[in-house]
N, C-alpha and C. Protein backbone atom coordinates (compact mmCIF):
# COMPACT_ATOMS: atom_id res chain seq x y z
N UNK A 1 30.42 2.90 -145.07
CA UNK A 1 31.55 2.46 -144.31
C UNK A 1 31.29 1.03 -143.82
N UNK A 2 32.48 -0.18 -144.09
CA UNK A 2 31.87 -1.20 -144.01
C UNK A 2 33.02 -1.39 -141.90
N UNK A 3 31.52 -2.20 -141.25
CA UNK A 3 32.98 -2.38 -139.87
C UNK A 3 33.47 -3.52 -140.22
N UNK A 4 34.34 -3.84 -139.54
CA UNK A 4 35.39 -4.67 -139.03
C UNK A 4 35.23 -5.39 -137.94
N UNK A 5 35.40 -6.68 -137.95
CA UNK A 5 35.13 -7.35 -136.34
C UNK A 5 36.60 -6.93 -135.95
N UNK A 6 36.80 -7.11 -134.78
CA UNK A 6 38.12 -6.41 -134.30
C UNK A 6 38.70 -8.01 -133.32
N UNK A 7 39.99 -8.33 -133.67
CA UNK A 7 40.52 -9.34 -132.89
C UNK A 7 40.21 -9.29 -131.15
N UNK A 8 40.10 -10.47 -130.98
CA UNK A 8 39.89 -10.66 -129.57
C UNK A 8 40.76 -9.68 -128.07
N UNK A 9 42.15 -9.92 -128.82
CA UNK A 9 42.85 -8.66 -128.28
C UNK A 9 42.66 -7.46 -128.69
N UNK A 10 42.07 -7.26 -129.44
CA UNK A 10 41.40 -5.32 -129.49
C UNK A 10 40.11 -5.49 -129.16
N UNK A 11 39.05 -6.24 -128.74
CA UNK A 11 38.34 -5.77 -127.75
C UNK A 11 38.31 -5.31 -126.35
N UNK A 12 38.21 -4.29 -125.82
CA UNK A 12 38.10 -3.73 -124.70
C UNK A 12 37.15 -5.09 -123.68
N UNK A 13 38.33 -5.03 -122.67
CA UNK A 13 37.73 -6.38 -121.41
C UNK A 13 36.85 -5.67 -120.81
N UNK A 14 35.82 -6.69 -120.72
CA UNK A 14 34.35 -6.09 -120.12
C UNK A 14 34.89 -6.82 -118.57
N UNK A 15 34.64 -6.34 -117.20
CA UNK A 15 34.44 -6.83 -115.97
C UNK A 15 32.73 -7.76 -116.35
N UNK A 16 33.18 -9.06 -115.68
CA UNK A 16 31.73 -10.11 -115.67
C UNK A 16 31.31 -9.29 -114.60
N UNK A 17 31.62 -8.70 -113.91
CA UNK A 17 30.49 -8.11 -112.25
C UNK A 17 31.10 -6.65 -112.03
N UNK A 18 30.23 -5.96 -111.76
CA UNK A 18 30.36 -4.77 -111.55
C UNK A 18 31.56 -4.05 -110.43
N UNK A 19 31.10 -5.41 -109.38
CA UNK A 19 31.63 -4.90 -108.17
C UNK A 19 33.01 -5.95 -107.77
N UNK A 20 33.95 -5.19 -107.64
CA UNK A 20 35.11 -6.20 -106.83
C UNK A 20 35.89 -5.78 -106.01
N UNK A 21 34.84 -4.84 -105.13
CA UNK A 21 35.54 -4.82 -103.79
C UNK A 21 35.23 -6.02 -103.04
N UNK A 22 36.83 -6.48 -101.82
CA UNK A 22 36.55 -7.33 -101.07
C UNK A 22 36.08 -8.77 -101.39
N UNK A 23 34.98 -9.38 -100.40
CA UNK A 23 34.91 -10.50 -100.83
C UNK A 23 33.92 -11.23 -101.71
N UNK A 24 33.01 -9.72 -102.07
CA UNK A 24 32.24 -9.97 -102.89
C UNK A 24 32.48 -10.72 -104.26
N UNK A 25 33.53 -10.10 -104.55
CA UNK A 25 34.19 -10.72 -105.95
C UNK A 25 34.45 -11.77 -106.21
N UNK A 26 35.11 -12.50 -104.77
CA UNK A 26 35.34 -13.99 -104.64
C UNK A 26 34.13 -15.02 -104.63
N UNK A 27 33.27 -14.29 -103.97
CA UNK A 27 31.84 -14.95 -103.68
C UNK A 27 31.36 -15.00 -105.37
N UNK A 28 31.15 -13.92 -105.70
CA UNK A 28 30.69 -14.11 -106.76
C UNK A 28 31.37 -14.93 -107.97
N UNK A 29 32.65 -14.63 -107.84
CA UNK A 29 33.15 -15.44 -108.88
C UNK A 29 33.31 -16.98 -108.63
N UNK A 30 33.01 -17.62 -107.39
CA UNK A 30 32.77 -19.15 -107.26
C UNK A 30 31.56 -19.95 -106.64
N UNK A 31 30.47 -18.57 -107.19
CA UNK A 31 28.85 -18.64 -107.40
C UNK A 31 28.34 -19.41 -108.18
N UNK A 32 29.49 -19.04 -109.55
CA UNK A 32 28.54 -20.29 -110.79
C UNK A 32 29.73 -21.44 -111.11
N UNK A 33 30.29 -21.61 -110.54
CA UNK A 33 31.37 -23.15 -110.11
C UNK A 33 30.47 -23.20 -109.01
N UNK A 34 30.05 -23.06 -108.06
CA UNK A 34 28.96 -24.00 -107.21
C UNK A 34 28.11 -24.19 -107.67
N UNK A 35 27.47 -23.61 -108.59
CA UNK A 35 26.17 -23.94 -109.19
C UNK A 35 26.51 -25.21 -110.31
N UNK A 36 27.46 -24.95 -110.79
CA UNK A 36 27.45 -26.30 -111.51
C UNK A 36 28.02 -27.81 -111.29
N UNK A 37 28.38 -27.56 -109.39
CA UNK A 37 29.07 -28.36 -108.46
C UNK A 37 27.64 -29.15 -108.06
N UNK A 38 26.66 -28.47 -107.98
CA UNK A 38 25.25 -28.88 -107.08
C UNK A 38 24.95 -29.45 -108.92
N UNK A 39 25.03 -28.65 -109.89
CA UNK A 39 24.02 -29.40 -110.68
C UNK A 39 24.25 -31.14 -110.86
N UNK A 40 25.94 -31.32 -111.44
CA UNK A 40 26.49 -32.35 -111.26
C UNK A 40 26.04 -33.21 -109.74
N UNK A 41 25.64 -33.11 -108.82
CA UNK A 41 25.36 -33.53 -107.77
C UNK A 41 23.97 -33.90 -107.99
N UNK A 42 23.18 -33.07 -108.56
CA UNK A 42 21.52 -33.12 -108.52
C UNK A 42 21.60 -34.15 -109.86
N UNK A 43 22.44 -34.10 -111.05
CA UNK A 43 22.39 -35.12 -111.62
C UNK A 43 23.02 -36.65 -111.56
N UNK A 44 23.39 -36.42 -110.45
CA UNK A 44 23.95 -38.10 -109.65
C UNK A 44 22.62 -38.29 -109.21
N UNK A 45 22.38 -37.44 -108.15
CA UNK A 45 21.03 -38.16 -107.55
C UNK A 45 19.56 -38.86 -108.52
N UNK A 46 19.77 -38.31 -109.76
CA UNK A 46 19.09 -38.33 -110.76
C UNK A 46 18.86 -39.77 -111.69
N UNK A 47 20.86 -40.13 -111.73
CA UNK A 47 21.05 -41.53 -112.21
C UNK A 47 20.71 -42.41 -111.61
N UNK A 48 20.49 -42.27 -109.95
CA UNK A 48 20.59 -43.52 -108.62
C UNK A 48 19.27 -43.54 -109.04
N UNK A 49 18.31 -42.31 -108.71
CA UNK A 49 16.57 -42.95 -108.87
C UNK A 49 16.17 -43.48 -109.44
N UNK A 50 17.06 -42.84 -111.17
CA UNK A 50 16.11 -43.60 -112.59
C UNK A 50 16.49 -45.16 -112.33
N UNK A 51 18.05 -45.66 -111.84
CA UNK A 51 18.24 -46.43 -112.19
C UNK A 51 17.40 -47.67 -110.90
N UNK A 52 16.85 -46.87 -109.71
CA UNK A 52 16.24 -47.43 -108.33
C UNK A 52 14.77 -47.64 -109.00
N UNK A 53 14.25 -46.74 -110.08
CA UNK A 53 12.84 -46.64 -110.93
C UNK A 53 12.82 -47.94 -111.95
N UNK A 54 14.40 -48.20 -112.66
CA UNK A 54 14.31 -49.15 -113.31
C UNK A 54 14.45 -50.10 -113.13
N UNK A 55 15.11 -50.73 -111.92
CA UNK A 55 14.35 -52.11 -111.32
C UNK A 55 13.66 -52.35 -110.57
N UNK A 56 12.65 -51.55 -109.85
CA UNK A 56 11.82 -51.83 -109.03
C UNK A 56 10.58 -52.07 -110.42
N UNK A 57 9.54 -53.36 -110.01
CA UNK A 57 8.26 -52.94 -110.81
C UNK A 57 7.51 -51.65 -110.40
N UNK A 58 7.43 -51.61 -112.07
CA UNK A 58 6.41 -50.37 -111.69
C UNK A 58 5.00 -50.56 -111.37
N UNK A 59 3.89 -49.35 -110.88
CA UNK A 59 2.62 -49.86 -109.88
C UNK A 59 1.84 -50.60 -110.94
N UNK A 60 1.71 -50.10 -112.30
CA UNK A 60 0.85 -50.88 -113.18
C UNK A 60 1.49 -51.31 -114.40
N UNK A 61 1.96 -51.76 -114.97
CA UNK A 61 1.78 -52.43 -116.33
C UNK A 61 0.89 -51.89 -117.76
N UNK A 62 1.62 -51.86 -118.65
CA UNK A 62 0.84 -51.60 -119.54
C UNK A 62 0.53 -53.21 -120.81
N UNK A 63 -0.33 -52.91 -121.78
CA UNK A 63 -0.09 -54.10 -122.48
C UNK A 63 1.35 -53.74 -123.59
N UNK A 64 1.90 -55.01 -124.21
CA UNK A 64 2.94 -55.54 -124.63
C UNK A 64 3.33 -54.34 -125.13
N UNK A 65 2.91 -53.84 -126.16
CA UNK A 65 3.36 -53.06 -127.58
C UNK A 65 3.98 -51.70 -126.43
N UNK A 66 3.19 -51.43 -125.67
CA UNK A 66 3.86 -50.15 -124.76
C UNK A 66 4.37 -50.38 -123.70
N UNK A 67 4.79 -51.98 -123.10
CA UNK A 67 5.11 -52.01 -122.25
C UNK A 67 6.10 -51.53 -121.43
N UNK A 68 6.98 -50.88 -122.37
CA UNK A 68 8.48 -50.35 -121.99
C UNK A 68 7.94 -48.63 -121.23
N UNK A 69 6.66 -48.36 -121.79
CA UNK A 69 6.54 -47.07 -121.08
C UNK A 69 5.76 -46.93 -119.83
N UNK A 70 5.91 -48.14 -119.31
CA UNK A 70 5.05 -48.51 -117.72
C UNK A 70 6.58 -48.07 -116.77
N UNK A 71 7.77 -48.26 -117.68
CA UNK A 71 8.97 -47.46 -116.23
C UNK A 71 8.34 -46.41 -116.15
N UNK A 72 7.84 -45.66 -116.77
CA UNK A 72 7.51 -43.94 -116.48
C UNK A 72 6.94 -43.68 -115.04
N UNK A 73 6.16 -45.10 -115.11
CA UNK A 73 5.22 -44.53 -114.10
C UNK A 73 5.85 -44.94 -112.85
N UNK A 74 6.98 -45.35 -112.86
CA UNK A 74 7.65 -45.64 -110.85
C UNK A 74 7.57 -44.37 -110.75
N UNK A 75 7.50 -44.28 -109.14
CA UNK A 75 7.15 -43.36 -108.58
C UNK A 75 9.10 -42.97 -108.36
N UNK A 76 10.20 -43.59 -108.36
CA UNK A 76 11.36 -43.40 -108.45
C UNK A 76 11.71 -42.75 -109.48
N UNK A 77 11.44 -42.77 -110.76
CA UNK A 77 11.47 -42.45 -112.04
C UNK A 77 10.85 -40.76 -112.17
N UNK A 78 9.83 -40.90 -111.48
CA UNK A 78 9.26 -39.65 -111.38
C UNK A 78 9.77 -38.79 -110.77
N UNK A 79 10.77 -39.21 -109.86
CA UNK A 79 11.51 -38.32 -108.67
C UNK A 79 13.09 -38.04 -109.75
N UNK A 80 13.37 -38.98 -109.81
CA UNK A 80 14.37 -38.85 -110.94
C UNK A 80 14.22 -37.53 -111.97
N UNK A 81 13.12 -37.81 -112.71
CA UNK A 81 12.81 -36.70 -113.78
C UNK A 81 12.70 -35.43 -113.32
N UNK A 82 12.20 -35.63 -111.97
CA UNK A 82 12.31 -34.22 -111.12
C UNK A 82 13.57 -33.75 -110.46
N UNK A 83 14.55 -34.57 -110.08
CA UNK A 83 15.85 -34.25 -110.12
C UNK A 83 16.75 -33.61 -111.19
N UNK A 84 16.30 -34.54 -112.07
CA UNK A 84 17.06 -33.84 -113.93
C UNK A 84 16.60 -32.60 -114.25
N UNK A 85 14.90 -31.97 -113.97
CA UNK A 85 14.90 -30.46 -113.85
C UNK A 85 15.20 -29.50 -113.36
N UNK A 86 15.58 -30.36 -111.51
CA UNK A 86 16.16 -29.02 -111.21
C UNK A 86 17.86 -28.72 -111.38
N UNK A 87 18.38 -30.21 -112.06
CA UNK A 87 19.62 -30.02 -112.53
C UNK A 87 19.80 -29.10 -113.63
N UNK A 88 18.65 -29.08 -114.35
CA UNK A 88 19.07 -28.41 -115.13
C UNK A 88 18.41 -27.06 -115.79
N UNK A 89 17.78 -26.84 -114.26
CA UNK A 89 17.38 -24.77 -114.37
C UNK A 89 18.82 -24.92 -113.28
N UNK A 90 19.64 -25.49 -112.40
CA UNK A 90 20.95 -25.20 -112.65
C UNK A 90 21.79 -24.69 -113.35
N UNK A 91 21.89 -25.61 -114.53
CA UNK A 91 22.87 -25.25 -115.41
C UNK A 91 22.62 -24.22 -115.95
N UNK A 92 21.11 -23.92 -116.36
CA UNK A 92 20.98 -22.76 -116.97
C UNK A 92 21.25 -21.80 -116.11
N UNK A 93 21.35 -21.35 -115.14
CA UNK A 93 21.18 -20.40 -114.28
C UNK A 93 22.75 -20.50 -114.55
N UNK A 94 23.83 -20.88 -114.17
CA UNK A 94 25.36 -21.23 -114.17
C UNK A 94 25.83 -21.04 -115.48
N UNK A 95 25.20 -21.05 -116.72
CA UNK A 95 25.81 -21.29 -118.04
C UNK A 95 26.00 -19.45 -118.54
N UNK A 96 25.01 -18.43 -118.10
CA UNK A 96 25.60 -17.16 -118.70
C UNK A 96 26.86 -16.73 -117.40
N UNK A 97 27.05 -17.09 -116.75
CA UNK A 97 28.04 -16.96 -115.62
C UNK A 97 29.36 -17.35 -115.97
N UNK A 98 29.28 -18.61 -116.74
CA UNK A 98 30.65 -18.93 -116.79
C UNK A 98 30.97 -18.83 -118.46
N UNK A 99 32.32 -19.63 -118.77
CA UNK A 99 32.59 -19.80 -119.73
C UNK A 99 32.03 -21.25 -120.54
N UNK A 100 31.53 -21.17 -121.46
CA UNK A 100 31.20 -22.94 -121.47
C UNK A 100 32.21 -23.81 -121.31
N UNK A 101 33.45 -23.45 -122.10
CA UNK A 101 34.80 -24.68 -121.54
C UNK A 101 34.75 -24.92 -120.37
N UNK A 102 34.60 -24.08 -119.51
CA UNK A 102 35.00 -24.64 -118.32
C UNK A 102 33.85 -24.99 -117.95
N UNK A 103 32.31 -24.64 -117.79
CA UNK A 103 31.25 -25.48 -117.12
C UNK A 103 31.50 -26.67 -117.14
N UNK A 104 31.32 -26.90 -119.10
CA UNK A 104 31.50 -28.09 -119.16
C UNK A 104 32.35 -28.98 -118.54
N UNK A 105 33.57 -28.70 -118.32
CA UNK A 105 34.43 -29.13 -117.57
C UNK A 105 34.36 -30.06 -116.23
N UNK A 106 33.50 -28.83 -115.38
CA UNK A 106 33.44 -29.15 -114.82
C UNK A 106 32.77 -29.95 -114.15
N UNK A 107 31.61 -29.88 -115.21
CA UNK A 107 30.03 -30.79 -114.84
C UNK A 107 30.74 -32.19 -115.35
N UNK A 108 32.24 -32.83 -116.16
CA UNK A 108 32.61 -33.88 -115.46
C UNK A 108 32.84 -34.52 -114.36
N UNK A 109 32.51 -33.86 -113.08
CA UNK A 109 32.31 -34.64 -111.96
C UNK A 109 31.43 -35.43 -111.76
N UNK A 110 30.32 -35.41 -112.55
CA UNK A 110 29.28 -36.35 -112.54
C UNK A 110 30.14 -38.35 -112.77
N UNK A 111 31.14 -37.81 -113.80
CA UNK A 111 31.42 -38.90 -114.28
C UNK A 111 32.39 -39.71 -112.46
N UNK A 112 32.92 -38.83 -111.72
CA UNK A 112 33.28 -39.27 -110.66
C UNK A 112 32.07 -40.04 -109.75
N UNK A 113 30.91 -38.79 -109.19
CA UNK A 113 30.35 -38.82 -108.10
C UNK A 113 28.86 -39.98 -108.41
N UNK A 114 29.20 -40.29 -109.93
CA UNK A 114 27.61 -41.48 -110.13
C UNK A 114 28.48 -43.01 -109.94
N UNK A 115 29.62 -43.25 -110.16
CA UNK A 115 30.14 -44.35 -109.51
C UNK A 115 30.24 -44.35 -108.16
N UNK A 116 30.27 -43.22 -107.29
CA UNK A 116 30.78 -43.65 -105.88
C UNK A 116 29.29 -43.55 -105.19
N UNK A 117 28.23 -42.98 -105.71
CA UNK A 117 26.64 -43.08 -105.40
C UNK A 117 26.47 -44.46 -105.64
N UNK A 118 26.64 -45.28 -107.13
CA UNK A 118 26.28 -46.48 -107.37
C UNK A 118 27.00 -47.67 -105.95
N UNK A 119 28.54 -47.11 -105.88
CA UNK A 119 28.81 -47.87 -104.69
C UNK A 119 28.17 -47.92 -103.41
N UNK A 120 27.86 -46.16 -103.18
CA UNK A 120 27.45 -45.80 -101.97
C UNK A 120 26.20 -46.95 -101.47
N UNK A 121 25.06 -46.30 -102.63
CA UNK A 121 23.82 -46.31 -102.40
C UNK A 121 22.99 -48.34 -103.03
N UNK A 122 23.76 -48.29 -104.15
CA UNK A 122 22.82 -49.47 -105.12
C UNK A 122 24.36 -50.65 -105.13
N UNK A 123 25.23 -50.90 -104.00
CA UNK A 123 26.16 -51.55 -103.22
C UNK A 123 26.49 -52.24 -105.14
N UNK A 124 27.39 -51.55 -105.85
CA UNK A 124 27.80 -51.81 -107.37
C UNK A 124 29.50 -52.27 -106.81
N UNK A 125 30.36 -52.32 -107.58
CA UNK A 125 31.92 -52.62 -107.39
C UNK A 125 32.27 -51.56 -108.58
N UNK A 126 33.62 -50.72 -108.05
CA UNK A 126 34.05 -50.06 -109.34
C UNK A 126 35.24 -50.93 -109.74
N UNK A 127 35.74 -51.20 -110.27
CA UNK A 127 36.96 -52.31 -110.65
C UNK A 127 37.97 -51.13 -111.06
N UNK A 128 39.45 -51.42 -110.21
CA UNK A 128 40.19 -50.58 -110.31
C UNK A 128 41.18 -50.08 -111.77
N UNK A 129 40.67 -50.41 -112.63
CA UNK A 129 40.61 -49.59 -114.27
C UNK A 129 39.60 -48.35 -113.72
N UNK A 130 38.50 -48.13 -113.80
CA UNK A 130 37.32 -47.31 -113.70
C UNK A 130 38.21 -46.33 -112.45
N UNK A 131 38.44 -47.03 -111.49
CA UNK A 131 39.12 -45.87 -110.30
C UNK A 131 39.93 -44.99 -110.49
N UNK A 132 41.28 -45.75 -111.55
CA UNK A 132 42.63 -44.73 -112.23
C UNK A 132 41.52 -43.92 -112.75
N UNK A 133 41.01 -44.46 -113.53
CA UNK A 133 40.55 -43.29 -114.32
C UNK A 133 39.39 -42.03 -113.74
N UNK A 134 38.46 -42.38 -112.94
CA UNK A 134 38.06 -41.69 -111.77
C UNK A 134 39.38 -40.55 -111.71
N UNK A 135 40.11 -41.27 -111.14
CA UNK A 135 41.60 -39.77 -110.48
C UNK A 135 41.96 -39.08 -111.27
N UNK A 136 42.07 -39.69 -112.58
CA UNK A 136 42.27 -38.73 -113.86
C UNK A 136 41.40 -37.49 -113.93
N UNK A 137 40.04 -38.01 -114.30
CA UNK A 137 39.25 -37.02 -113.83
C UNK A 137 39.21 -36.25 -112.96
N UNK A 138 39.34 -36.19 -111.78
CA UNK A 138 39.49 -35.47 -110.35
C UNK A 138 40.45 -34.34 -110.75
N UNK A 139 41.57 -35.14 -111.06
CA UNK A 139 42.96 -34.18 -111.83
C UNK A 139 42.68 -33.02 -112.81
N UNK A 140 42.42 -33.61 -113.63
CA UNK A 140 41.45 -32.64 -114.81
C UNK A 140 40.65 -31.87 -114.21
N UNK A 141 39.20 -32.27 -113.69
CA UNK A 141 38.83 -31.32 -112.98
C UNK A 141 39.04 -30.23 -112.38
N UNK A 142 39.68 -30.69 -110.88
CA UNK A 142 40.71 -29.76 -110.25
C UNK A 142 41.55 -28.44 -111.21
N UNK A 143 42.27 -29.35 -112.34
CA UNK A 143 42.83 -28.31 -112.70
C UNK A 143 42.42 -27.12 -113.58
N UNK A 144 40.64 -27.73 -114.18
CA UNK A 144 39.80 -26.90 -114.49
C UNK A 144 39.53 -25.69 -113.70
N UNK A 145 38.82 -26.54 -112.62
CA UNK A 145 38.46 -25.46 -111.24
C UNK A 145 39.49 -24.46 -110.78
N UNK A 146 40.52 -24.87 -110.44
CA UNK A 146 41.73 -23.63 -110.17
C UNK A 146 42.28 -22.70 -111.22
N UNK A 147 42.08 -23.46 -112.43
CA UNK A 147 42.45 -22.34 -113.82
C UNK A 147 41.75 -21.28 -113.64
N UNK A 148 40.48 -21.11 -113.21
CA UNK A 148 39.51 -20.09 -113.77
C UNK A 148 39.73 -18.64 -113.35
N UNK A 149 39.85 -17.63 -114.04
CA UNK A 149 40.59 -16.55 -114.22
C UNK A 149 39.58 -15.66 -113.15
């Protein structure tokens, strides 16, 4: 007997969580949209260091041929790289939780929150092309975030 994959509408809907009494359900279901709210966040903080690692000199120097791998050693750079890991046992932790369309989605906030860090923090200018489009994003976003079933 050979099976059959069976269309998406004849699979029987599995519940993602066991439990949905009350407010557990809510909690849980905007558990891994925060988790990928902080990762996007932990990977802003991530761009400001590398990029605070890549113009500060670093403590030593290497000779010519490797010189490009003396950024490694800022001590900013290092904090950086340690930001990007815990961004991303984030995501992993957030990625069997959600759907990937929408993680992904949503981890476009990065593309918002590393311009307004660069303003915040490393005093950059966003030129108002980059801003429309900033809101675009926000929009999109948003309407990611509220879609989710």
């Amino acid at each position: 007997m050979a099976k059959t994959l069976k269309s998406v509408s004849e699979r029987p809907r599995v519940k993602p969580y066991p439990s949905e009494e009350g407010g557990r359900f809510i909690t849980r279901q905007w558990f891994p949209i925060g988790l990928v709210l902080l990762n996007a966040l932990l990977s802003t903080v991530a761009e400001v260091l590398l990029k605070i690692g890549a113009t500060h000199p670093p403590a030593f120097t290497l000779p010519e041929p490797l010189g490009f791998v003396s950024a490694v050693f800022s001590f900013w750079v290092g904090v950086g790289i340690i930001a990007y890991l815990g961004s991303l046992s984030l995501w992993l932790v957030a990625l069997p939780r959600l759907p990937l369309h929408l993680a992904y989605g949503l981890s476009s906030t990065v593309h918002l929150l590393v311009p307004l860090a660069c303003w915040l923090v490393l005093h950059e200018t966003i030129p108002m092309g980059r801003l429309l489009g900033m809101l675009f994003i926000l929009a999109g976003t948003l309407l990611l975030g509220f879609s989710h079933e």
